[in-house]
C-alpha atoms as a PDB file:
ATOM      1  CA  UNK A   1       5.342-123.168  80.230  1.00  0.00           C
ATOM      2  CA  UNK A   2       8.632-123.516  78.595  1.00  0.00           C
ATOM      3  CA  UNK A   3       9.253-127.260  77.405  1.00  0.00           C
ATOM      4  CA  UNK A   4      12.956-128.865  77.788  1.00  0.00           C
ATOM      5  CA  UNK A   5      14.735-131.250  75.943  1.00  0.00           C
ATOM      6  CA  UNK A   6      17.814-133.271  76.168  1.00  0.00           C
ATOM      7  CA  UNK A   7      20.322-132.358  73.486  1.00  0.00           C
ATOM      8  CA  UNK A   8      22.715-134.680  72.545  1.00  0.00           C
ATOM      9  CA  UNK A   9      25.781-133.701  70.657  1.00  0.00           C
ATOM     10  CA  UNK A  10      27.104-135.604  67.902  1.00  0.00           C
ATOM     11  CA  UNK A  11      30.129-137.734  68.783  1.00  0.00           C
ATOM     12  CA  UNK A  12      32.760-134.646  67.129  1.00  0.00           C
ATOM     13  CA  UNK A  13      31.150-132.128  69.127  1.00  0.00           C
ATOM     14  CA  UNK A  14      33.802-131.036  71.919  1.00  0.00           C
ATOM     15  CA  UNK A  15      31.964-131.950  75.549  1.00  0.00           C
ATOM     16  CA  UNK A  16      33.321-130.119  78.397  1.00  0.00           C
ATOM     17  CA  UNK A  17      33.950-132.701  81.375  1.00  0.00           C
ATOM     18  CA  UNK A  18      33.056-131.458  84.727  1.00  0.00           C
ATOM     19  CA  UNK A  19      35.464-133.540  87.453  1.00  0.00           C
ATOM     20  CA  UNK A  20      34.297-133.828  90.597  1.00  0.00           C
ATOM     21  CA  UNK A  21      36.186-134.486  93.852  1.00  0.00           C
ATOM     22  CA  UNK A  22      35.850-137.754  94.556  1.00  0.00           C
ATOM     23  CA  UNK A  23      38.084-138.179  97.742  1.00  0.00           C
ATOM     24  CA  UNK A  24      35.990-139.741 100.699  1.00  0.00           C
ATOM     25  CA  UNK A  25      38.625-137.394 103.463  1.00  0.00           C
ATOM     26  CA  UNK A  26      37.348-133.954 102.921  1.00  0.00           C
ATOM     27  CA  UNK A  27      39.313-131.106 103.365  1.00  0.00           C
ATOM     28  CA  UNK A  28      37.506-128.068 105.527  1.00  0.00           C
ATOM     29  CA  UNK A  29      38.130-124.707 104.693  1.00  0.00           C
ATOM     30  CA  UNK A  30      37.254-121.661 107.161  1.00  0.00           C
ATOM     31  CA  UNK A  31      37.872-118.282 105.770  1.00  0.00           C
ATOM     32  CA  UNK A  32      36.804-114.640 107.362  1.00  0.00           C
ATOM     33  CA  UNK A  33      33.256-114.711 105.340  1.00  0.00           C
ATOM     34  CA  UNK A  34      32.100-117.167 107.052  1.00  0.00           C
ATOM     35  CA  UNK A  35      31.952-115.898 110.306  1.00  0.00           C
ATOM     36  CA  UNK A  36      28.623-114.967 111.899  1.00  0.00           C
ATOM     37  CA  UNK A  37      28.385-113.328 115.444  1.00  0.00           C
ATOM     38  CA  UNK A  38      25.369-112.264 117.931  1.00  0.00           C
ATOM     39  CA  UNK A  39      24.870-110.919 121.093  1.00  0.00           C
ATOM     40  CA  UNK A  40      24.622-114.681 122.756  1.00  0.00           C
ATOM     41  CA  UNK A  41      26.884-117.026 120.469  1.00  0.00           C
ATOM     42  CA  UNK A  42      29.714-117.165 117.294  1.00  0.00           C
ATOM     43  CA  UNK A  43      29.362-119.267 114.513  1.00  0.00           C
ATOM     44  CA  UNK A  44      32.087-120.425 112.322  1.00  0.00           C
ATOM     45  CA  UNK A  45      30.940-121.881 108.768  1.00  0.00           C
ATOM     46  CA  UNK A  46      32.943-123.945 106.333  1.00  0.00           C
ATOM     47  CA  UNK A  47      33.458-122.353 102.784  1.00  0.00           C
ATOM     48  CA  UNK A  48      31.379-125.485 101.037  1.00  0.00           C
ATOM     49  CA  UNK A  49      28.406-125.319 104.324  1.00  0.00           C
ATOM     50  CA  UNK A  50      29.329-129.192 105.209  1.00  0.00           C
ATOM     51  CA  UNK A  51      30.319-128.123 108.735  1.00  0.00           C
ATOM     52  CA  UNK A  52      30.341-125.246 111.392  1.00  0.00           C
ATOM     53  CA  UNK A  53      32.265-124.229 114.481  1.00  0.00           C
ATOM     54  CA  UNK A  54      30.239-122.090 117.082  1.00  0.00           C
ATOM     55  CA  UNK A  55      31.429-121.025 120.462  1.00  0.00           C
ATOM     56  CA  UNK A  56      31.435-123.480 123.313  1.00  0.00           C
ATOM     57  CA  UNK A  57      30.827-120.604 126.097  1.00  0.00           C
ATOM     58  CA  UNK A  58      28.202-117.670 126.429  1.00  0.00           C
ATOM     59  CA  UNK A  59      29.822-114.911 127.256  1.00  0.00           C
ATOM     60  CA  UNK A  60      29.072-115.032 130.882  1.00  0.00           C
ATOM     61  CA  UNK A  61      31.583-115.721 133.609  1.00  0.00           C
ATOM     62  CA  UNK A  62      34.374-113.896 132.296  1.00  0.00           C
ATOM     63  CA  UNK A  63      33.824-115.320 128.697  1.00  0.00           C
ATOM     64  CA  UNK A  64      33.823-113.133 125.768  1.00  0.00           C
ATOM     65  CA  UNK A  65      32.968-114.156 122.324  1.00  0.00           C
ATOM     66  CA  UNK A  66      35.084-114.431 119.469  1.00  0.00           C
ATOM     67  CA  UNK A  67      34.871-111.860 116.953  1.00  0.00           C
ATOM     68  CA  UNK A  68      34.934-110.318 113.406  1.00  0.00           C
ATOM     69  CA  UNK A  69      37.454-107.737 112.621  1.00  0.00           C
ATOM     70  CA  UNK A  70      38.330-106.961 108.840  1.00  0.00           C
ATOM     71  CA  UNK A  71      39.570-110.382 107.485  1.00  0.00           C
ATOM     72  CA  UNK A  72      40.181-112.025 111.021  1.00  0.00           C
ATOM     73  CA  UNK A  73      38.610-114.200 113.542  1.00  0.00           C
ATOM     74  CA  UNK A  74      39.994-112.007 117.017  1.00  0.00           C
ATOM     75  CA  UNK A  75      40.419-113.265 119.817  1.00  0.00           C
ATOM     76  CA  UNK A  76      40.441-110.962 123.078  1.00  0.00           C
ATOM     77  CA  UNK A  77      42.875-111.130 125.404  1.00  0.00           C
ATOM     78  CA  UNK A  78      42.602-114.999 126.062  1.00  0.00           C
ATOM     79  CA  UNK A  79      39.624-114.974 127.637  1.00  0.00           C
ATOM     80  CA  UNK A  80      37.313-115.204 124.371  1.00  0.00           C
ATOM     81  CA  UNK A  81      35.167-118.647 124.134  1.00  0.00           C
ATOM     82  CA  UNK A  82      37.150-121.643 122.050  1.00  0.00           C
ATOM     83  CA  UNK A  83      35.178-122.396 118.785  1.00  0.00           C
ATOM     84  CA  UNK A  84      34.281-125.945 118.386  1.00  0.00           C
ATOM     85  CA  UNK A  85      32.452-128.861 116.257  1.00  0.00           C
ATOM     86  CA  UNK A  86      28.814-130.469 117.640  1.00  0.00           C
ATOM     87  CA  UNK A  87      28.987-133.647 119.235  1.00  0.00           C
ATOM     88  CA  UNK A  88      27.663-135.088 116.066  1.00  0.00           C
ATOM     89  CA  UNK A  89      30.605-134.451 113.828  1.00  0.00           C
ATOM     90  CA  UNK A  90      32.311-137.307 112.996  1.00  0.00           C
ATOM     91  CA  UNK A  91      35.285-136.491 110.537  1.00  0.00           C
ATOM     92  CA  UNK A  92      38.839-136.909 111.503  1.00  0.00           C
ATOM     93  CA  UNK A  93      41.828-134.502 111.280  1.00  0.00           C
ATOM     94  CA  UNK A  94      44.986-135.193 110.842  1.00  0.00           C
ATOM     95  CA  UNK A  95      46.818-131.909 109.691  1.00  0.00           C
ATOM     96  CA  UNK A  96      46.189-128.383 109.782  1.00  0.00           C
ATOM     97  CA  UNK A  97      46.870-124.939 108.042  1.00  0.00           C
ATOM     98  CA  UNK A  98      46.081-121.950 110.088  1.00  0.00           C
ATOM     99  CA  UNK A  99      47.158-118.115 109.379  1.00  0.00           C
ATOM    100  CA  UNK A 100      47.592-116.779 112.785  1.00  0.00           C
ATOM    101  CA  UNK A 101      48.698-113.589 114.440  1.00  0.00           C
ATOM    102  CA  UNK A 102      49.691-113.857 117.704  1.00  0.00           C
ATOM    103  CA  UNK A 103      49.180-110.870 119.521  1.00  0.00           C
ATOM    104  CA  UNK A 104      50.456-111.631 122.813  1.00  0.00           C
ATOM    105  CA  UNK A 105      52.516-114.645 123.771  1.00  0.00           C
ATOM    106  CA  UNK A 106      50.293-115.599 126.662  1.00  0.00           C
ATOM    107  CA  UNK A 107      51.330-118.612 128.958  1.00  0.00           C
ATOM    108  CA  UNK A 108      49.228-121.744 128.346  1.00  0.00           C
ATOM    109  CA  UNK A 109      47.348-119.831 125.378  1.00  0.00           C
ATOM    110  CA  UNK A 110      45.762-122.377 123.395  1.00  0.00           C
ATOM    111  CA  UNK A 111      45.871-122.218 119.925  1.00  0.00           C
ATOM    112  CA  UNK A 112      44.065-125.568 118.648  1.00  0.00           C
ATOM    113  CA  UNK A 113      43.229-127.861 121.312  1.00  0.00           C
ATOM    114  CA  UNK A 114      42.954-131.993 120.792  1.00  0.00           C
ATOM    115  CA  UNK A 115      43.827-134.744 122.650  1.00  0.00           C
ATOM    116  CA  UNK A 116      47.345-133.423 121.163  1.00  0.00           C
ATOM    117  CA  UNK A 117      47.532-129.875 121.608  1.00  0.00           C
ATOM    118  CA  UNK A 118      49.079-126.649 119.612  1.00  0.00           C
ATOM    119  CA  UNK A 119      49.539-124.687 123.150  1.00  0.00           C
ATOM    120  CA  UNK A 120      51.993-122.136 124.618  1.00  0.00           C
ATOM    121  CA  UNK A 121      54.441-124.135 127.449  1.00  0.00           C
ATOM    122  CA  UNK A 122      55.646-122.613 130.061  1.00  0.00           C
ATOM    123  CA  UNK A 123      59.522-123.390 130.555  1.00  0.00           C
ATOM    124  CA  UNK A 124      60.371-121.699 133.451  1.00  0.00           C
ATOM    125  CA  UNK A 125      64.598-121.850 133.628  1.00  0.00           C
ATOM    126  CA  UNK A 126      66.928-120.780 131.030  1.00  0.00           C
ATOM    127  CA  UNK A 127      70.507-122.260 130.952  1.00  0.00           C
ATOM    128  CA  UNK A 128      71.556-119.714 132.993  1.00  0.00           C
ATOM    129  CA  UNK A 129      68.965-120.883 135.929  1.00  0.00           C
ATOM    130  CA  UNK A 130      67.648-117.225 135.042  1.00  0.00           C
ATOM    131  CA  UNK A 131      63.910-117.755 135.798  1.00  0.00           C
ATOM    132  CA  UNK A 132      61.558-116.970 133.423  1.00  0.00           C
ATOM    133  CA  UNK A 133      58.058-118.118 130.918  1.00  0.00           C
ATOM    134  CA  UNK A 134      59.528-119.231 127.680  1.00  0.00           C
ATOM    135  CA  UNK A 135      56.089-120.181 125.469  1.00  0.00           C
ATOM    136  CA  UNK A 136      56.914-123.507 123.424  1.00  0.00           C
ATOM    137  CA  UNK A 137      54.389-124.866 120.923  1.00  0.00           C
ATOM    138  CA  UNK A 138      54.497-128.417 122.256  1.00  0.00           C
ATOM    139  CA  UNK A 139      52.089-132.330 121.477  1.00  0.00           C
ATOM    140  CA  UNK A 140      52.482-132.110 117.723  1.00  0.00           C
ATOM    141  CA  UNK A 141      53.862-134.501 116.342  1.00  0.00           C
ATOM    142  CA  UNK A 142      55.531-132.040 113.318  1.00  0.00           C
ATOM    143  CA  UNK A 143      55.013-128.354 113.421  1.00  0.00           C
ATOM    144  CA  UNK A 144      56.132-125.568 111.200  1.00  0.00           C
ATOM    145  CA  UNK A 145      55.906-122.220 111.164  1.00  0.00           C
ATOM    146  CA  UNK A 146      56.443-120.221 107.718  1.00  0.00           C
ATOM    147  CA  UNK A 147      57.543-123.840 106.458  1.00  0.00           C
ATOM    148  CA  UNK A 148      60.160-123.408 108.761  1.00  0.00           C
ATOM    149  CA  UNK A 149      60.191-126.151 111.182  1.00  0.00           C
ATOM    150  CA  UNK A 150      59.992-125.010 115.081  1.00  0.00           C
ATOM    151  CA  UNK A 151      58.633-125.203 118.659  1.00  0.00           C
ATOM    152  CA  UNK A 152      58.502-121.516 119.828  1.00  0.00           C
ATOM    153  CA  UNK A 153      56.075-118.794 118.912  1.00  0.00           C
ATOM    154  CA  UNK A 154      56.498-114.999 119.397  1.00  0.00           C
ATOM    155  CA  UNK A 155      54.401-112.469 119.606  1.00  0.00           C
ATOM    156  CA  UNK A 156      53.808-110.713 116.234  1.00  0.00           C
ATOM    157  CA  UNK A 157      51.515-108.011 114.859  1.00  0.00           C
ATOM    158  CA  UNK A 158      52.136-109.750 111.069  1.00  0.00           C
ATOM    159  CA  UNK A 159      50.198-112.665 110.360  1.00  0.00           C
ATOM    160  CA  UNK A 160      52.044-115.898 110.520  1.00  0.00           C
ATOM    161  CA  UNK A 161      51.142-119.490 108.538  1.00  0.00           C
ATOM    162  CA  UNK A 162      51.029-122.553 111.613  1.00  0.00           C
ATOM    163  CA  UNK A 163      51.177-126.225 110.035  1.00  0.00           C
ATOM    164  CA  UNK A 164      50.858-129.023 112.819  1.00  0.00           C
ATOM    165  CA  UNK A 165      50.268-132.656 111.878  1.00  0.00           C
ATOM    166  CA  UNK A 166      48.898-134.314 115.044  1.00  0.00           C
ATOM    167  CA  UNK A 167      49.849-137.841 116.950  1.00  0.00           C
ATOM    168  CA  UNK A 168      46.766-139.799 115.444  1.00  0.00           C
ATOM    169  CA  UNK A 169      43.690-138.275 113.702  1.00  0.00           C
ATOM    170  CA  UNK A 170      41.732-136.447 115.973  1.00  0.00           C
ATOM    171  CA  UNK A 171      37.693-136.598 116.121  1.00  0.00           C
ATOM    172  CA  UNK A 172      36.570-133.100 114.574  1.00  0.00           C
ATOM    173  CA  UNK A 173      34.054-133.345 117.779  1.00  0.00           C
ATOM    174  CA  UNK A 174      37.198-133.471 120.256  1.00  0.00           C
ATOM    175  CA  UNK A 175      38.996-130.834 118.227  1.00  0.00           C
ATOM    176  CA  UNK A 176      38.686-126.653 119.712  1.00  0.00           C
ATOM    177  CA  UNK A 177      39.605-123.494 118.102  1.00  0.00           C
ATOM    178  CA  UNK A 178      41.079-120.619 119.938  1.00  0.00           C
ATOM    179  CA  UNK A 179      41.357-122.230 123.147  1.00  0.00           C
ATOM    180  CA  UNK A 180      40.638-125.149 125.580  1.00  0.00           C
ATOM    181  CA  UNK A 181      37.123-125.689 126.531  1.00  0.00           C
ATOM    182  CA  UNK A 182      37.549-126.988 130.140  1.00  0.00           C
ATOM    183  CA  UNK A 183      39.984-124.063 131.184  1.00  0.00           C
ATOM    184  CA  UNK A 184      38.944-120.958 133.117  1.00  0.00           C
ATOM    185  CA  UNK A 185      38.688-117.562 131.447  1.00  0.00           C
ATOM    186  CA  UNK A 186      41.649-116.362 132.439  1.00  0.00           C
ATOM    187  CA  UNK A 187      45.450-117.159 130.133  1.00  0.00           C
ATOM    188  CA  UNK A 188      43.919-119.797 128.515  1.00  0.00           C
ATOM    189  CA  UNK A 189      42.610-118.869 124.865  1.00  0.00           C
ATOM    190  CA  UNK A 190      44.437-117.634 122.185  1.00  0.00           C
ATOM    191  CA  UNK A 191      45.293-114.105 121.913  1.00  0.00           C
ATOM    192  CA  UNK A 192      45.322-112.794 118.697  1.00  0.00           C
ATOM    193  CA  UNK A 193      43.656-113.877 115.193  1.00  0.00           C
ATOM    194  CA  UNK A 194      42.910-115.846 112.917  1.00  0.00           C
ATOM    195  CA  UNK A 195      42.691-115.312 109.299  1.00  0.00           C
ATOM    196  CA  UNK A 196      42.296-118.823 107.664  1.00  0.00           C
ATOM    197  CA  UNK A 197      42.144-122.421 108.686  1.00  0.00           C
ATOM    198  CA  UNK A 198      42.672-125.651 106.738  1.00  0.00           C
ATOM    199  CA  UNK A 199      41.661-129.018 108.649  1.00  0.00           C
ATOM    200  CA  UNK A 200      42.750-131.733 106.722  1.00  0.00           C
ATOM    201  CA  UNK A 201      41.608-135.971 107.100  1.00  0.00           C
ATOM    202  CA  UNK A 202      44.740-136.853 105.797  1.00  0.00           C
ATOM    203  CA  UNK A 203      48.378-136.152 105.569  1.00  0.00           C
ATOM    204  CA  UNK A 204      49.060-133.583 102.548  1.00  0.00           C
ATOM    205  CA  UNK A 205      51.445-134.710  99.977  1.00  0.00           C
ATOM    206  CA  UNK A 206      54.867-132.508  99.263  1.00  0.00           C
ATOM    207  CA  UNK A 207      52.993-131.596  95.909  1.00  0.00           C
ATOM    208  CA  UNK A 208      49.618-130.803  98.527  1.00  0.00           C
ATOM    209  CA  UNK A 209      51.396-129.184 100.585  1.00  0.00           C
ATOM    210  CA  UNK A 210      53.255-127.061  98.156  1.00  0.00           C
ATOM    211  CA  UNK A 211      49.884-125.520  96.768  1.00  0.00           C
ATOM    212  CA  UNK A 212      48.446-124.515 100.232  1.00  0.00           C
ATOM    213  CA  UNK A 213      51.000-122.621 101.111  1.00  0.00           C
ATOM    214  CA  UNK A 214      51.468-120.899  97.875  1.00  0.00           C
ATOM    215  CA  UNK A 215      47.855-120.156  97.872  1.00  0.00           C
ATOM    216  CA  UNK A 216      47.989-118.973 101.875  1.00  0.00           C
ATOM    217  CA  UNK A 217      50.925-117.244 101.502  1.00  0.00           C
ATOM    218  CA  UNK A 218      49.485-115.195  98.044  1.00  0.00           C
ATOM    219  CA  UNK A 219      46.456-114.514  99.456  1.00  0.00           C
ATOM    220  CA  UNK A 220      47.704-113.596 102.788  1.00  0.00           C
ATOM    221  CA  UNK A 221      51.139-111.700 102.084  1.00  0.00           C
ATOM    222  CA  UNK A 222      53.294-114.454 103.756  1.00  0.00           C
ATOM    223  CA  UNK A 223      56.779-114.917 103.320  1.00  0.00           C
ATOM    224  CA  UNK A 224      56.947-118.676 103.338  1.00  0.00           C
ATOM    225  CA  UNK A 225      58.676-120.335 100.555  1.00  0.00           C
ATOM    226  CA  UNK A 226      57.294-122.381  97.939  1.00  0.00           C
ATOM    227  CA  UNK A 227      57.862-123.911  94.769  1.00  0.00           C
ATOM    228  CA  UNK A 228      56.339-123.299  91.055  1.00  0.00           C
ATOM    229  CA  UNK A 229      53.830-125.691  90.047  1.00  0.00           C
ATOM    230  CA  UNK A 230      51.913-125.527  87.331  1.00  0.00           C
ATOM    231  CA  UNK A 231      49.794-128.284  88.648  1.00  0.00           C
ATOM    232  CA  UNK A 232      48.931-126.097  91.667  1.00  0.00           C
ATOM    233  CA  UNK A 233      45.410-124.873  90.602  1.00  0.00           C
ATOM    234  CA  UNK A 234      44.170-128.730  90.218  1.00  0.00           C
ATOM    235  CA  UNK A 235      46.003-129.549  93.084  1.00  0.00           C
ATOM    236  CA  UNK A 236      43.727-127.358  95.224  1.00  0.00           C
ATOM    237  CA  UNK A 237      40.533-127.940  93.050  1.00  0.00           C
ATOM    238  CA  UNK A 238      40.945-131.077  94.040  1.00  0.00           C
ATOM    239  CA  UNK A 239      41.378-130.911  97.537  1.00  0.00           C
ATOM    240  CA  UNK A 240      38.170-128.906  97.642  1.00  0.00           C
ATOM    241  CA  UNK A 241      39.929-125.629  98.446  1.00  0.00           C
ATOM    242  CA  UNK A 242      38.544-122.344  97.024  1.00  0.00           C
ATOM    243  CA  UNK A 243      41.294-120.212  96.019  1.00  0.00           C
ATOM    244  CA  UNK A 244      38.240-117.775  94.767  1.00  0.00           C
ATOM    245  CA  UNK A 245      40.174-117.490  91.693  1.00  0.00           C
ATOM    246  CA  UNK A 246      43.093-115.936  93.229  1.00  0.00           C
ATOM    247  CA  UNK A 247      45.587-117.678  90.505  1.00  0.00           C
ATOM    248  CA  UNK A 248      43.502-116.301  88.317  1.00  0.00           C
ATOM    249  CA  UNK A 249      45.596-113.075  88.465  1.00  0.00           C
ATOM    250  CA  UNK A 250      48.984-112.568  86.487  1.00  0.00           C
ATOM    251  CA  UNK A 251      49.789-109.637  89.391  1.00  0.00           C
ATOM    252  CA  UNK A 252      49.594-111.741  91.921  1.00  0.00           C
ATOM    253  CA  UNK A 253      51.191-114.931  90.250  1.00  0.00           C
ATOM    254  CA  UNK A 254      54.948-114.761  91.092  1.00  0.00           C
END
């Protein structure tokens, strides 16, 4: 049996610091990986394990179930099952970061549902009293897409980066992804993907905010603008976001 001892360094011996994340507001990080599907149910982990999503529907009266395909979380045809959080979870959100592709602009398609909703509108007049389904993203308080602030979303085969910030923090346990759990089957999920989603507690800072979408839009081949920072690696560290040392490449660094 091997015997172990604690070393202790003389006081000019270099000690490497390890700093851990001591903010009490998690962030929660849901990337392609860790996505797990069966024959009966989805599951959606978190990057660090503290939380999952799983489907709130078996696929059974006209449900389907979301799925895996390459690096995104599809969603068929609005009529796949919303992901959501167990009764027990009892984290707030207050912003979030999701790289979408919306692959049809379906009326009433849901793409996060809370008590204040990211969903497709339907506004049925134009100003020439033409009539006709104009899909609004509407109950955010701020939303941007690209960094571009808006309230319309077209359909778009490229993927796309979503920020909303919502009218109050919203329960994680009251919060769906993909869709609105009390709908029918039928025009009421989101239709499209998925690639990455970033629920925050708290409102990001400009210097927060900065690094996600620099790391988003690196990873994901975005064109959303964003400022150098040096800072941006411990910005993100510290957030709890894995960048799975994307920044750690001078190709991609720009």
């Amino acid at each position: 049996m091997k015997k172990f001892s604690v070393f202790s360094p003389p006081l000019s011996t270099s000690l490497l610091v390890l700093v851990l994340r001591t903010s009490a507001e998690p962030a929660f990080q849901f990337t392609a990986d860790g996505f797990i599907a069966t024959s009966d149910s989805a599951i959606w982990n978190a990057g660090d394990g503290s939380t999952a999503m799983t489907s709130v529907h078996t696929p059974t009266n006209g449900w389907s179930l979301a799925t895996k395909a390459g690096d995104t979380i599809f969603f068929d045809n609005g009529v796949s099952s919303p992901l959501g959080f167990s009764d027990s979870a009892t984290n707030r959100i207050s912003y979030a970061f999701a790289v979408v592709e919306c692959a049809e602009a379906i009326d009433h398609a849901t793409l996060i549902d809370a008590p204040c909703s990211i969903r497709f509108m339907p506004k049925p007049f134009d100003d020439n009293a033409t009539f006709f389904y104009k899909n609004q993203i509407t109950n955010a308080v701020a939303l941007s897409m690209n960094a571009v602030p808006t309230n319309g979303f077209t359909a778009a085969v490229t993927l796309q980066l979503v920020e909303a910030a919502f009218d109050s923090t919203v329960p994680l346990n009251e919060l769906y992804i993909g869709g609105a759990p009390a709908t029918a089957a039928w025009a009421q999920s989101w239709s499209g993907g998925i690639s990455e989603l970033i629920l925050l507690a708290e409102m990001p800072t400009e210097e927060q905010r900065n690094a996600l979408r620099r790391y988003l839009a690196l990873k994901h081949g975005l064109s959303v603008p964003t400022e150098s920072d040096g800072g941006i690696v411990s910005t993100l560290a510290a957030m709890g976001i894995d960048t799975a040392g994307l920044f750690n490449s001078v190709f991609l660094v720009r």
